[in-house]
C-alpha atoms as a PDB file:
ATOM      1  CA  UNK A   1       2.894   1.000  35.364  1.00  0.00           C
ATOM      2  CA  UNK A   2       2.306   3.617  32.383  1.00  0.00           C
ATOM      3  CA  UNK A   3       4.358   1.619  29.965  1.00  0.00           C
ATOM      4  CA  UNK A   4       2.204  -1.546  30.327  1.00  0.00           C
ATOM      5  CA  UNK A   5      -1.404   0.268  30.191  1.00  0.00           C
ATOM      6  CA  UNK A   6       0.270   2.498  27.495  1.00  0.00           C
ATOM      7  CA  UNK A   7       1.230  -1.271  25.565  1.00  0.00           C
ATOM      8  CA  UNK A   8      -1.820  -2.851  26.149  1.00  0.00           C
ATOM      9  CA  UNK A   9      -4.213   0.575  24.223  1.00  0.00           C
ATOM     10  CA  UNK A  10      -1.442   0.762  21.677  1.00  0.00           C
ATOM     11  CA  UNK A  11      -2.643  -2.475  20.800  1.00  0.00           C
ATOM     12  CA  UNK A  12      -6.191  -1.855  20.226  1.00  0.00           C
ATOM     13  CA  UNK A  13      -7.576  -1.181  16.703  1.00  0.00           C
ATOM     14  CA  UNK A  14      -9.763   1.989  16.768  1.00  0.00           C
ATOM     15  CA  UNK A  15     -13.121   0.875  14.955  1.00  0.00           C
ATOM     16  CA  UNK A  16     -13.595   4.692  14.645  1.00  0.00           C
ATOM     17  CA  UNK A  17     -15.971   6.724  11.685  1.00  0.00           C
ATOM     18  CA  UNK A  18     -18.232   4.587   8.433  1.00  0.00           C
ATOM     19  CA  UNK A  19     -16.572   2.045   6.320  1.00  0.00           C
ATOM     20  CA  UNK A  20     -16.930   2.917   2.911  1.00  0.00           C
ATOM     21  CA  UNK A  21     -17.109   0.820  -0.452  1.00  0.00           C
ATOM     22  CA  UNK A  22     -13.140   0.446  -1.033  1.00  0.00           C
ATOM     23  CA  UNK A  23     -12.815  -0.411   2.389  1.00  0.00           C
ATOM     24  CA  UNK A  24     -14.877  -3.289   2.191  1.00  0.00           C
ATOM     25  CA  UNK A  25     -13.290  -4.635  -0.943  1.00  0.00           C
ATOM     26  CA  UNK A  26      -9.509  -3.697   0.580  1.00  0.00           C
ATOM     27  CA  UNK A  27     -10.764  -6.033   4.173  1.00  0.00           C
ATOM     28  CA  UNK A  28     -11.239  -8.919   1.983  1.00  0.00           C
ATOM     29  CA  UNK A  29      -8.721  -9.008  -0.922  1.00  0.00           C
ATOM     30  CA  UNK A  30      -9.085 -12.404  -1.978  1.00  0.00           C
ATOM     31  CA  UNK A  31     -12.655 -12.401  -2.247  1.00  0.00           C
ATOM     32  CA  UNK A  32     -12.938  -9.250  -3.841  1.00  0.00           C
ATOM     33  CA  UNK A  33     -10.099 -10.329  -5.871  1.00  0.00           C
ATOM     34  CA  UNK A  34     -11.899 -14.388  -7.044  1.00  0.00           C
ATOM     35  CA  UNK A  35     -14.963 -12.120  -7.534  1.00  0.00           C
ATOM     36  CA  UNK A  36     -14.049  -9.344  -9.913  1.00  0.00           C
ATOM     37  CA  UNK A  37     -11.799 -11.905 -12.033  1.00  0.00           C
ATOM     38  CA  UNK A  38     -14.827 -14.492 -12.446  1.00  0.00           C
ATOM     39  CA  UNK A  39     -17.163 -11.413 -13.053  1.00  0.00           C
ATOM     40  CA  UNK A  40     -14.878  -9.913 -15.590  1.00  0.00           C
ATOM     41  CA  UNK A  41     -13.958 -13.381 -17.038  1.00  0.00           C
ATOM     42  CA  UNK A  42     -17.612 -14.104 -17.636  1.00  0.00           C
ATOM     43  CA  UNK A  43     -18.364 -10.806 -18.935  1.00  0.00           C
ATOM     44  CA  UNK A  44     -14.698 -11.831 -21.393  1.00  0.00           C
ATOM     45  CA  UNK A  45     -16.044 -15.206 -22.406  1.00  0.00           C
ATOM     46  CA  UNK A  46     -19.356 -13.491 -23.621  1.00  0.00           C
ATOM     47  CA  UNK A  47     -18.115 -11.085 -25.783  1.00  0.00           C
ATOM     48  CA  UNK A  48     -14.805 -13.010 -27.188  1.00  0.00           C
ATOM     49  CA  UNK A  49     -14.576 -16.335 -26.052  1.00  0.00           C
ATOM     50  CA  UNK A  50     -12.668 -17.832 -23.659  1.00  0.00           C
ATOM     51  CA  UNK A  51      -9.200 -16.512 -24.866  1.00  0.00           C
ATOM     52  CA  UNK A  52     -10.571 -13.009 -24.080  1.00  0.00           C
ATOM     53  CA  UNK A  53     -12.123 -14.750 -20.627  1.00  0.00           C
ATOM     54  CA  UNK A  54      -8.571 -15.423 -19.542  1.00  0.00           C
ATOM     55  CA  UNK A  55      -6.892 -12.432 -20.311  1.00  0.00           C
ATOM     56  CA  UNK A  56      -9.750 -10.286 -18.912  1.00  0.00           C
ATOM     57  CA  UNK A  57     -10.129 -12.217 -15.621  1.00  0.00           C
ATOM     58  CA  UNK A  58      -6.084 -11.794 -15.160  1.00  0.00           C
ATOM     59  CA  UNK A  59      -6.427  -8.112 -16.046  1.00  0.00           C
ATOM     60  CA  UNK A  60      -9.165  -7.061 -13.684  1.00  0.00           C
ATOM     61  CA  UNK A  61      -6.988  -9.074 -11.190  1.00  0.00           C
ATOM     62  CA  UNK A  62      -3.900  -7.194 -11.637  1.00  0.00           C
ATOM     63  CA  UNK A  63      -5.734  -4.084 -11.674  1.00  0.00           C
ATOM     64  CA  UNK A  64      -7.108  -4.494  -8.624  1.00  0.00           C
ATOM     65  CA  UNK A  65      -3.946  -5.965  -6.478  1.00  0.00           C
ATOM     66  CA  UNK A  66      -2.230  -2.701  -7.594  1.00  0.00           C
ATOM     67  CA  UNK A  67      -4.769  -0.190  -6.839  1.00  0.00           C
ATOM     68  CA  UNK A  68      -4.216  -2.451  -3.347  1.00  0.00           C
ATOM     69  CA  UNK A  69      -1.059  -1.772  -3.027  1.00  0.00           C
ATOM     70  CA  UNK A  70      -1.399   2.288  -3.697  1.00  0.00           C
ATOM     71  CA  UNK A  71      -3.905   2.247  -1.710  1.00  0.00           C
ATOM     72  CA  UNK A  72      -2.227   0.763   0.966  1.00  0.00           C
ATOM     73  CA  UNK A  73       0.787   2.935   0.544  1.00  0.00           C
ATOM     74  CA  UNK A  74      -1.075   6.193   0.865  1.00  0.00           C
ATOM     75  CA  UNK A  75      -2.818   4.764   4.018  1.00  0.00           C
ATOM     76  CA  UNK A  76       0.390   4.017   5.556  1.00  0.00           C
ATOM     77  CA  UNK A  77       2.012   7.166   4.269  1.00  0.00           C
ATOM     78  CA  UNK A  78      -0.840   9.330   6.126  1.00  0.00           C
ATOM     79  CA  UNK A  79      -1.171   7.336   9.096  1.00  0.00           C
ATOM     80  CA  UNK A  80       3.190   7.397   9.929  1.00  0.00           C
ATOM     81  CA  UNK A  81       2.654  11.201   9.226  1.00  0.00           C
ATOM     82  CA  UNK A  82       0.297  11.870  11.865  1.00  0.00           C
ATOM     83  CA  UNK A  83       1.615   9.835  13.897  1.00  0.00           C
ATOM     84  CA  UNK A  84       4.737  11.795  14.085  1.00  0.00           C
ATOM     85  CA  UNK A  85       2.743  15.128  14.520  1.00  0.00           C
ATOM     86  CA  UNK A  86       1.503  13.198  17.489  1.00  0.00           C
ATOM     87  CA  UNK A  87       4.751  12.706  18.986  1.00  0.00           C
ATOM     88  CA  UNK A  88       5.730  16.500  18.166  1.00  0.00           C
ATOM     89  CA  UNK A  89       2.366  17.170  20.225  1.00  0.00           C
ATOM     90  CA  UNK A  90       3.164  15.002  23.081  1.00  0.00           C
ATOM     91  CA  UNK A  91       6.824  15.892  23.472  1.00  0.00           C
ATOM     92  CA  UNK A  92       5.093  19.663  23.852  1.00  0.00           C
ATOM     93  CA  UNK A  93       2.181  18.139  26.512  1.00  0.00           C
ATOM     94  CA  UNK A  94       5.017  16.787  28.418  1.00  0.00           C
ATOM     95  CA  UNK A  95       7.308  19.687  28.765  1.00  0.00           C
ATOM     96  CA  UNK A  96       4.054  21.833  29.527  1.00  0.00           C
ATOM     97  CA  UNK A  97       3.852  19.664  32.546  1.00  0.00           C
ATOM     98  CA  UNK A  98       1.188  17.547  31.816  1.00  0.00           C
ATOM     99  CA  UNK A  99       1.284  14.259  33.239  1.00  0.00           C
ATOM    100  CA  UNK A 100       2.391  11.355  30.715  1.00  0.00           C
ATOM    101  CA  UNK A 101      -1.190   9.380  31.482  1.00  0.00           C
ATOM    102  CA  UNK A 102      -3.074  12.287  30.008  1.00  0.00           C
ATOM    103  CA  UNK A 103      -0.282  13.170  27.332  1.00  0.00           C
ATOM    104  CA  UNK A 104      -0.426   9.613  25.839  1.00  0.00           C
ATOM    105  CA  UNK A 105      -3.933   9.824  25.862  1.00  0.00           C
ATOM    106  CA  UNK A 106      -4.158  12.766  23.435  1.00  0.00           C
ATOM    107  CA  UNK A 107      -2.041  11.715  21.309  1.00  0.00           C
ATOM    108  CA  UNK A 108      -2.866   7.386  21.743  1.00  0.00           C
ATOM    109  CA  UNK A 109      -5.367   7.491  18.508  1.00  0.00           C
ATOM    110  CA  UNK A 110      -3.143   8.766  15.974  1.00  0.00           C
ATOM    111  CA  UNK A 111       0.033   6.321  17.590  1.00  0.00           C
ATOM    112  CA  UNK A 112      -2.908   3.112  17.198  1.00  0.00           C
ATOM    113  CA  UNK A 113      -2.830   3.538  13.463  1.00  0.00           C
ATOM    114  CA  UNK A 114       1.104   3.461  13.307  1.00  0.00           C
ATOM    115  CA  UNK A 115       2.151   0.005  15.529  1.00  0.00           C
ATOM    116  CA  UNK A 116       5.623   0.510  14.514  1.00  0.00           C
ATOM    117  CA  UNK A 117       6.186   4.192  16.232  1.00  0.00           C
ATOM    118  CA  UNK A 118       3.383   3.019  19.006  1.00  0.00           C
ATOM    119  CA  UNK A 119       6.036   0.300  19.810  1.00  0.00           C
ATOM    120  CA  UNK A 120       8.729   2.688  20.105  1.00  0.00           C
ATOM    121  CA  UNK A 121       6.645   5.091  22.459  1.00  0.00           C
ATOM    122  CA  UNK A 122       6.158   2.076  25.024  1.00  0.00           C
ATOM    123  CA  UNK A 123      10.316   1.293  25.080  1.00  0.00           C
ATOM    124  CA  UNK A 124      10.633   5.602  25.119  1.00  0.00           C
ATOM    125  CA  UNK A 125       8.263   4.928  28.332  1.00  0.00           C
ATOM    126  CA  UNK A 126      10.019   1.404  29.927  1.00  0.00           C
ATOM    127  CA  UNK A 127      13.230   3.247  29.806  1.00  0.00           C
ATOM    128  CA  UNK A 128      11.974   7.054  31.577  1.00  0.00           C
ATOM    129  CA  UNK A 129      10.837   5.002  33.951  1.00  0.00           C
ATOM    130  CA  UNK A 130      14.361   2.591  34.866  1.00  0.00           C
ATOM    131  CA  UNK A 131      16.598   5.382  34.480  1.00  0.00           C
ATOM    132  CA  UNK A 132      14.411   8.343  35.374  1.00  0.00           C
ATOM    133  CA  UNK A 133      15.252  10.263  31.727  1.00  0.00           C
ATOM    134  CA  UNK A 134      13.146  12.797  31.121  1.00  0.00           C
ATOM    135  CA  UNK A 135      10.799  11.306  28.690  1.00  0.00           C
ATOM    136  CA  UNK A 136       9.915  14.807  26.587  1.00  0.00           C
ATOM    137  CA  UNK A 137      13.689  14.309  26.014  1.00  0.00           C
ATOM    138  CA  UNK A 138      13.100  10.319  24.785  1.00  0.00           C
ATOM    139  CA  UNK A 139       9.916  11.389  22.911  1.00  0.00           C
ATOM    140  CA  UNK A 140      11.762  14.249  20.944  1.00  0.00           C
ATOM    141  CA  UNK A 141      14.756  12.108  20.276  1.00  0.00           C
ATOM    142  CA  UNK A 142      12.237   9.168  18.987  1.00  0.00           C
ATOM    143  CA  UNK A 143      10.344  11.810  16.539  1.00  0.00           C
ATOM    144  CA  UNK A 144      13.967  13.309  15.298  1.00  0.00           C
ATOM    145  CA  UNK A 145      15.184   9.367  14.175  1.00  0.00           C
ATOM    146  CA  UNK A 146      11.351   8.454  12.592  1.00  0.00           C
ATOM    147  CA  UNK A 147      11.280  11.937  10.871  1.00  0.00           C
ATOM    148  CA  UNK A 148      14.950  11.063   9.206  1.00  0.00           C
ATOM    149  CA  UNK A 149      13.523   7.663   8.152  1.00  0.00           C
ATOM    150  CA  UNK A 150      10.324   9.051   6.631  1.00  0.00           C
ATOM    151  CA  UNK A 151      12.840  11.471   4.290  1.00  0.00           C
ATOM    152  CA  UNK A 152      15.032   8.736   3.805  1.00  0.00           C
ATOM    153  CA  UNK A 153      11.355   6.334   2.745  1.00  0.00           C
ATOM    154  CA  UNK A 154      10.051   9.593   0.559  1.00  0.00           C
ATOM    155  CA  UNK A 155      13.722   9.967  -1.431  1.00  0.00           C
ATOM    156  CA  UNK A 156      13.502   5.907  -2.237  1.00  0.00           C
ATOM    157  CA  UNK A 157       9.975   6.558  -3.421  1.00  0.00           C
ATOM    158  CA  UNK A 158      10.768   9.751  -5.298  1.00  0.00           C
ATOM    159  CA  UNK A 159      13.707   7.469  -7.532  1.00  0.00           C
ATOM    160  CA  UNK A 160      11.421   4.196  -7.476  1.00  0.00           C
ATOM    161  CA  UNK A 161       8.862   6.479  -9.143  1.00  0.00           C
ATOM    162  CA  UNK A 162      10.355   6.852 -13.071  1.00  0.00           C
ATOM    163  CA  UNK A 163      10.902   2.658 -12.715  1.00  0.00           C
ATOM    164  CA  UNK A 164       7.133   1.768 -11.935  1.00  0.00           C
ATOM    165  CA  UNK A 165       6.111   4.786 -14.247  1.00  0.00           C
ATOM    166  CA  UNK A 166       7.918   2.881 -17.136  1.00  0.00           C
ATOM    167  CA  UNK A 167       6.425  -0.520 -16.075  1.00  0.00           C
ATOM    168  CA  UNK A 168       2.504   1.041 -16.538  1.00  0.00           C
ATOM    169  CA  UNK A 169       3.339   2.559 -19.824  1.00  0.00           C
ATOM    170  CA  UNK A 170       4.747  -0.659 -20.912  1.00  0.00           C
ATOM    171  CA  UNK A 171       1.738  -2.541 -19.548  1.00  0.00           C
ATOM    172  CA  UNK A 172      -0.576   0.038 -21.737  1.00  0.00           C
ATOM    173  CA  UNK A 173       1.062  -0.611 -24.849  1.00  0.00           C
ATOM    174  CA  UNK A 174      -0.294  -3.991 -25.950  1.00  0.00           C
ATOM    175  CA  UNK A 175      -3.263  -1.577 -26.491  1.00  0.00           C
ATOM    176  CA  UNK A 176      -1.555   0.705 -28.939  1.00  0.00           C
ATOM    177  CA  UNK A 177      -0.047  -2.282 -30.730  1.00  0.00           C
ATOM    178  CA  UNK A 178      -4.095  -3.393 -31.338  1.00  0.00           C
ATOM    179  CA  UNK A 179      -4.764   0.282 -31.996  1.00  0.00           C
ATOM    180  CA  UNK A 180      -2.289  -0.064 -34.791  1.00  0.00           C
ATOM    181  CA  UNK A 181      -3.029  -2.904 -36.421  1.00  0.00           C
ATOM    182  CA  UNK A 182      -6.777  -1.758 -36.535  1.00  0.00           C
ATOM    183  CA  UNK A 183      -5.414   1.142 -38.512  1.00  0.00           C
ATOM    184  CA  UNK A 184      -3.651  -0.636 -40.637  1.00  0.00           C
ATOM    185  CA  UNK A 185      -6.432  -2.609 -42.022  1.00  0.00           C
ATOM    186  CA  UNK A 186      -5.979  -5.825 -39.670  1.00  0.00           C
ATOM    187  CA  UNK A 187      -8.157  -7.245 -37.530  1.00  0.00           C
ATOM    188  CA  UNK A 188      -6.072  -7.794 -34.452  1.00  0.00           C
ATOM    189  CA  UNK A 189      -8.165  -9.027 -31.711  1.00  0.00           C
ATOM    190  CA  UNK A 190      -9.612 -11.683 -34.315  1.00  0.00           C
ATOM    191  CA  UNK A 191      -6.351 -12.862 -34.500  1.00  0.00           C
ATOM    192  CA  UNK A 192      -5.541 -13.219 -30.893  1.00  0.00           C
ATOM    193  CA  UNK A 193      -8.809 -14.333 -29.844  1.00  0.00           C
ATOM    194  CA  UNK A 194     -10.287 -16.694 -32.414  1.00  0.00           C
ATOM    195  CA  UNK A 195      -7.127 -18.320 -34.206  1.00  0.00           C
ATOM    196  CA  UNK A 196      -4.946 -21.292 -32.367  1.00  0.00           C
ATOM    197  CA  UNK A 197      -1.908 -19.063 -33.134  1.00  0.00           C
ATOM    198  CA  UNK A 198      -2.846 -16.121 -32.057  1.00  0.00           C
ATOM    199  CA  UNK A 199      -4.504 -16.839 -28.529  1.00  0.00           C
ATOM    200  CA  UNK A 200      -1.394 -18.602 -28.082  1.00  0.00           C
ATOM    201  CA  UNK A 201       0.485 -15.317 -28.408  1.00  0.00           C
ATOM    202  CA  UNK A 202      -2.026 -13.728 -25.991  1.00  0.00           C
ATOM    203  CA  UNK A 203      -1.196 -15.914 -23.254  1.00  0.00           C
ATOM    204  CA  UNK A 204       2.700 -16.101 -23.590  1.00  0.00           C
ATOM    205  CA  UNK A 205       2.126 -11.980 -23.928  1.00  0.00           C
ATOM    206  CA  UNK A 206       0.250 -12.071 -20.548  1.00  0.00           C
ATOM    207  CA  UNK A 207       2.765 -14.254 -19.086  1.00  0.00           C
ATOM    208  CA  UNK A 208       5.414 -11.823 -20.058  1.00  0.00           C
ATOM    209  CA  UNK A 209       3.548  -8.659 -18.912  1.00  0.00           C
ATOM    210  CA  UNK A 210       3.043 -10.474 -15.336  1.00  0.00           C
ATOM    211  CA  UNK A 211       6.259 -11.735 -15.216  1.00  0.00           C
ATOM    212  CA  UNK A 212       8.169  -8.128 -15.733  1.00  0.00           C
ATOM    213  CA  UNK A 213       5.795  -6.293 -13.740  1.00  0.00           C
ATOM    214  CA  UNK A 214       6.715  -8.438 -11.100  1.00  0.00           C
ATOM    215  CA  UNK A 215      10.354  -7.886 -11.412  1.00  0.00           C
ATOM    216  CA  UNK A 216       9.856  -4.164 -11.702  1.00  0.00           C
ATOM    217  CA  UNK A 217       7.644  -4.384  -8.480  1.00  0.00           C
ATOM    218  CA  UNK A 218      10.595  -6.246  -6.806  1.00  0.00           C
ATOM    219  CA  UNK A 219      13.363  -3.683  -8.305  1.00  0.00           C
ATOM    220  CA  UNK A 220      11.221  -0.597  -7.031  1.00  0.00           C
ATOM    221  CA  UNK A 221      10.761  -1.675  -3.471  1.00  0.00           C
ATOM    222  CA  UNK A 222      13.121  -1.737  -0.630  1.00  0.00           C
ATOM    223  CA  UNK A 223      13.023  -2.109   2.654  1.00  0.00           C
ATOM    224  CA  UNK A 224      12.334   1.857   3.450  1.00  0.00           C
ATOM    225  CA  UNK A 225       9.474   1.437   0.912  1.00  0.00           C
ATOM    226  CA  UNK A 226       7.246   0.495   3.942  1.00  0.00           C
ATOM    227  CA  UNK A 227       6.805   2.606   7.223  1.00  0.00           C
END
């Protein structure tokens, strides 16, 4: 049956082209992620003690589970966008005549990368073959409802965006209160990392920070903020 061989090469994970540098830290987040905080936290504790080891360490952290997640995003974005060119392409191969084995074939390593609309191609296929629908029909039909969510994903993005813009430029300014005091004559950081009172303030601030990018994370996202 096509729809079974179809299911079973949908399924495979094309090992395709070099891994580079960030994607051998993204394959292993929490390694990469224990590493660069204990790196960064020892690099903290020498220059400012271990006030500035903590708040380093969770910095370099953060840092790197959000260039993650853009990361991630982007990946996803351009992988669900060729994968709908695919199914533009094979809707074409089909009505040309070409027989649905060699279609999905063309078009199987850009549907690997994109399980979700790979899925949908195999029940496109289990139900041309019970009913006998013509499956350039199905396949146009599956590409018209994917397309609509992608606009519907890209327009919760596009209003999501001024939210998590906010929440960087709020994580930033901690830096331009320091930058301030120095200007004023103070000596901020030797406040916050060498007096009881003041490293105490550093950690409830870093708290804080986590605790409303969090909650601006969880605002911005939806459920059409994933492919």
């Amino acid at each position: 049956m096509i729809a079974r061989r179809t299911r079973r090469r949908l399924r495979l994970v094309s090992g395709r082209g070099g891994v580079g540098y960030g994607d051998r830290m993204a394959a292993r987040p929490r390694i990469t992620a224990s590493a660069l905080g204990i790196g960064v936290g020892v690099a903290g504790w020498v220059v400012g003690g271990p006030v500035a080891a903590i708040v380093s360490a969770v910095y370099a952290v953060v840092g790197f589970v959000g260039w993650l997640g853009i990361r991630r995003d982007r990946i996803r974005a351009r992988d669900w966008s060729r994968a709908l060119d695919a199914l533009v392409e094979l809707a074409g191969d089909l009505r040309a005549g070409l027989p649905p084995a060699r279609a999905l074939a063309s078009a199987e390593p850009r549907l690997i990368s994109a399980p979700r609309i790979g899925e949908r191609v195999v029940v496109a296929l289990r139900v041309a073959e019970a009913t006998g629908a013509p499956l350039a029909d199905l396949v146009e039909r599956l590409e018209l409802d994917l397309r609509s969510q992608e606009q519907a994903r890209q327009r919760a993005a596009a209003h999501a965006a001024g939210t998590r813009a906010t929440a960087a430029l709020l994580a930033v300014l901690p830096l331009a209160g320091i930058g301030v005091g120095y200007l004023m004559g103070a000596d901020p950081l030797r406040v916050l990392l060498r007096t009881p009172l003041g490293a105490g303030c550093a950690i409830v601030a870093v708290g804080l920070q986590l605790a409303g990018l969090a909650w601006t994370v969880r605002l911005s996202r939806g459920p059409a903020d994933s492919p």
